[in-house]
Protein backbone atom coordinates (compact mmCIF):
# COMPACT_ATOMS: atom_id res chain seq x y z
CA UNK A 1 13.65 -44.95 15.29
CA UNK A 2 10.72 -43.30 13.54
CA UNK A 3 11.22 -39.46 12.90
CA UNK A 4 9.37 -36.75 14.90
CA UNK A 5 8.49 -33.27 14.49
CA UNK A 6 8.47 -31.41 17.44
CA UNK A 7 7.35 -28.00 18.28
CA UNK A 8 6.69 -25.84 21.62
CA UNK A 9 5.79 -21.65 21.70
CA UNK A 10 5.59 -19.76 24.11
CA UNK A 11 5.34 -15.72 25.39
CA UNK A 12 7.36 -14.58 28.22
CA UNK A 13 7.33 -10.51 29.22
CA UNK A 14 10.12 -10.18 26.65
CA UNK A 15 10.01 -12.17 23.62
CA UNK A 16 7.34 -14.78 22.01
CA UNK A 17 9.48 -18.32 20.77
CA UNK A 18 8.70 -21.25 18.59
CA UNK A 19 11.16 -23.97 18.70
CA UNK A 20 10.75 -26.64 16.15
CA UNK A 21 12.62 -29.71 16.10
CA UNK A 22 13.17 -33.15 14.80
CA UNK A 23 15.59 -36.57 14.58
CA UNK A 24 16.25 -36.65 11.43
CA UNK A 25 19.33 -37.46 9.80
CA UNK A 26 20.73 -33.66 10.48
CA UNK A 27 22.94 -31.85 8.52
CA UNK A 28 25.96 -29.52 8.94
CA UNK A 29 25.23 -25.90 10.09
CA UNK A 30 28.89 -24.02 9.25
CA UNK A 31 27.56 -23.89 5.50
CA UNK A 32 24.16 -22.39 6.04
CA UNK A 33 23.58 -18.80 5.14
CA UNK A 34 20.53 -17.90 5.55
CA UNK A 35 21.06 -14.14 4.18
CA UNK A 36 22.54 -15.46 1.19
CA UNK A 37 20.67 -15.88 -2.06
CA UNK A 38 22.98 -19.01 -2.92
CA UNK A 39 21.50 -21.16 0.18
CA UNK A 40 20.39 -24.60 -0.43
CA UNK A 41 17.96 -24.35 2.47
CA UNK A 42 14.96 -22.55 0.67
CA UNK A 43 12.61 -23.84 3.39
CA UNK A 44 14.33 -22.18 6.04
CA UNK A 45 15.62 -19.23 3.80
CA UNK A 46 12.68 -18.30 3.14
CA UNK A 47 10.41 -18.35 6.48
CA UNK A 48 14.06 -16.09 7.79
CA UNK A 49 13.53 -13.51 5.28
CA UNK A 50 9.66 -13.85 5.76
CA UNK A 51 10.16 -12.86 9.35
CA UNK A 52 12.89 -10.62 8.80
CA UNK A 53 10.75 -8.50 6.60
CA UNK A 54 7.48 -8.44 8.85
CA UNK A 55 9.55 -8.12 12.31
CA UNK A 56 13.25 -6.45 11.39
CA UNK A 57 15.93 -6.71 13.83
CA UNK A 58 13.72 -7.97 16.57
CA UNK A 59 13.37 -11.75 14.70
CA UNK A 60 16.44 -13.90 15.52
CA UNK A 61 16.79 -17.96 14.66
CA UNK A 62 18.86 -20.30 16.54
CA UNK A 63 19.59 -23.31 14.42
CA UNK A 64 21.67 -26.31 16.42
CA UNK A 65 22.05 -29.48 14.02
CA UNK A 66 24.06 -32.53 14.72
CA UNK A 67 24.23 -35.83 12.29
CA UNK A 68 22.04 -39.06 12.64
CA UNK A 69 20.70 -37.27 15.57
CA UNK A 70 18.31 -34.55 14.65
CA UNK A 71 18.00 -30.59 14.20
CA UNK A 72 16.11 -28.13 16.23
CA UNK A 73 15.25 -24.35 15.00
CA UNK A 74 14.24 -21.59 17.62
CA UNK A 75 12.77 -18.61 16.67
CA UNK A 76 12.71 -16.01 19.05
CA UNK A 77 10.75 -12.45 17.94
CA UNK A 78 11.42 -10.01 20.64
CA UNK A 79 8.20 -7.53 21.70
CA UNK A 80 7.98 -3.85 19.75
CA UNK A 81 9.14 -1.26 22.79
């Protein structure tokens, strides 16, 4: 099977989300930190503390990940009250 990206946004009354996802070879999520300055992820480190410094507490990521099949990445950035 040839790998994909994927990716979908969109704005509901609440929240704006970008989900980005692929099947690639995956990898295992238990180990990732993302708040931790010893992650092996820089990619996704960084675009996390990117967003965490622009939107604060209102930026959360989802990350789901499972082997040979693929991983997928929501990002969900809730709207200033």
């Amino acid at each position: 099977m040839d790998p994909y990206p994927r990716s979908r946004a969109y704005r509901d009354a609440e929240a704006c989300v970008i989900r980005v996802e692929d099947n690639g070879v995956g990898f295992d999520t238990s180990i990732l930190d993302l708040r931790s300055p010893e992650s092996h992820h820089v990619g996704l480190q960084n675009v996390y503390q990117r967003l965490r410094l622009r939107y604060g507490d209102r930026v959360s990521f989802s990350l789901e990940s499972e082997a040979e099949k693929g991983t997928a990445v929501t990002i969900t950035i809730e709207e200033a009250r």
